[in-house]
Protein backbone atom coordinates (compact mmCIF):
# COMPACT_ATOMS: atom_id res chain seq x y z
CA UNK A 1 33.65 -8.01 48.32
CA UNK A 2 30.68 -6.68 46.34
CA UNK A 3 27.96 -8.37 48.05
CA UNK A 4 27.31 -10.44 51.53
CA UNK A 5 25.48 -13.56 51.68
CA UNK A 6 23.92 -13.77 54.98
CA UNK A 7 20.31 -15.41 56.79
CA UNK A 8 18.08 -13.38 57.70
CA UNK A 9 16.85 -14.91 60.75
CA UNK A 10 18.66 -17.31 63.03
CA UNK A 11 15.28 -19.53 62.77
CA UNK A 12 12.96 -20.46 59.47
CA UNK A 13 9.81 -18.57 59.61
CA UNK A 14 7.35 -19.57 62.36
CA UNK A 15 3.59 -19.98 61.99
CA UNK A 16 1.26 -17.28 61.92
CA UNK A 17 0.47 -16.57 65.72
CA UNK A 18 3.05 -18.54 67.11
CA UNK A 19 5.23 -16.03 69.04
CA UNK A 20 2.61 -13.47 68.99
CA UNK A 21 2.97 -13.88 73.31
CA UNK A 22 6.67 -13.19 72.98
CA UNK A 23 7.96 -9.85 71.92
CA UNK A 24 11.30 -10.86 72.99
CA UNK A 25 11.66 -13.71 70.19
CA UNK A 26 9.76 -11.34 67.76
CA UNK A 27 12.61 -9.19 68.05
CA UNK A 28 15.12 -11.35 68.07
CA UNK A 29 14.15 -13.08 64.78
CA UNK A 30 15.03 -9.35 63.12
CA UNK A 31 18.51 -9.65 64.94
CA UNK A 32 20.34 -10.12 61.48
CA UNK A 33 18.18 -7.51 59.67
CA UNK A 34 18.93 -4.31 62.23
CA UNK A 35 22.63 -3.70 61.62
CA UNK A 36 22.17 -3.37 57.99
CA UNK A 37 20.07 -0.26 58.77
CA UNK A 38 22.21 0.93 61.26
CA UNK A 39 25.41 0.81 59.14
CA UNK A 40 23.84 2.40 56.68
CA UNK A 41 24.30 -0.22 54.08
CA UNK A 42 21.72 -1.78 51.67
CA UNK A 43 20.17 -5.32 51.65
CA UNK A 44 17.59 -7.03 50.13
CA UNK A 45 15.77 -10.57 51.40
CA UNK A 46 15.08 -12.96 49.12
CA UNK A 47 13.90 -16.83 49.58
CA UNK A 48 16.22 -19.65 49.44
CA UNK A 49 14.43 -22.93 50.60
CA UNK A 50 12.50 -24.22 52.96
CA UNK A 51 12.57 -26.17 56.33
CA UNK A 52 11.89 -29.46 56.93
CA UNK A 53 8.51 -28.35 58.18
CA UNK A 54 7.31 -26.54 55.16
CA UNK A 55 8.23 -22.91 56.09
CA UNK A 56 10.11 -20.37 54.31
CA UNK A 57 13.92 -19.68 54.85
CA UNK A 58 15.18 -16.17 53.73
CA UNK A 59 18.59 -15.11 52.82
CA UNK A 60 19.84 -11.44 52.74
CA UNK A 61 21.92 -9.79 50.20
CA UNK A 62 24.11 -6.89 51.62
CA UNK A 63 25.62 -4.17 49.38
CA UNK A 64 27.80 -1.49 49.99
CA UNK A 65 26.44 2.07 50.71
CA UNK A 66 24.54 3.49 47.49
CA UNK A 67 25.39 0.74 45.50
CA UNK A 68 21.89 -0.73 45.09
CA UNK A 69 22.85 -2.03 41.90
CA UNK A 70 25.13 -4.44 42.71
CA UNK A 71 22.74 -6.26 45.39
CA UNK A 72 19.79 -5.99 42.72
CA UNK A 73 21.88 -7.97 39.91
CA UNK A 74 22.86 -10.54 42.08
CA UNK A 75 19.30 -11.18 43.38
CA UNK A 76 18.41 -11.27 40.03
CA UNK A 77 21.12 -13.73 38.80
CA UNK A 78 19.80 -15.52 41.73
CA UNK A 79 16.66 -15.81 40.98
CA UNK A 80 17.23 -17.09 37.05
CA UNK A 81 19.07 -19.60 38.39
CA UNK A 82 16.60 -20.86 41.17
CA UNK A 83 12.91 -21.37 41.06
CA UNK A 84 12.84 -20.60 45.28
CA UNK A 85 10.85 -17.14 44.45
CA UNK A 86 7.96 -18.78 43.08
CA UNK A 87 7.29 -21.45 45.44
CA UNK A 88 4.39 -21.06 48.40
CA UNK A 89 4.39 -22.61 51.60
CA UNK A 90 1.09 -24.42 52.28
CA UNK A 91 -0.98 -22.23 54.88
């Protein structure tokens, strides 16, 4: 396997302020994000869609060690074939 395909949050984003009273769900919407680092491996988030509500969803791209490469072509070939990065979610 070259590269994982993975969310990278178990939730679409939230509104600005929304958990801002609850550092427990703050950190649990990095939950997916934290074992990359602590592997050791490399990822990169990119935007795939949006939820029924208008906000962004994010996927995450997971290379092997050192091989940045790899996870940077296929977010690229990603991105040529979907328009996701250049959409905005109304504010």
């Amino acid at each position: 396997v070259d590269t994982l395909l993975t969310p990278v949050a178990p939730t679409p984003a939230f509104a600005l302020g929304e958990k801002v009273n609850d550092p427990l769900q703050m950190y649990l919407s990095d939950i997916y994000t934290i074992p990359v680092n602590l592997a050791g491996t490399c990822a990169m988030s990119l935007p795939c869609g949006f939820s029924a509500a208008g906000l962004p969803i994010g996927m995450q791209l997971i290379g092997k060690p050192f091989d940045e490469a790899t996870v940077l072509h296929t977010a690229h070939a990603f991105e040529q074939a979907t328009e996701w990065h250049k959409r905005r979610p109304e504010l």
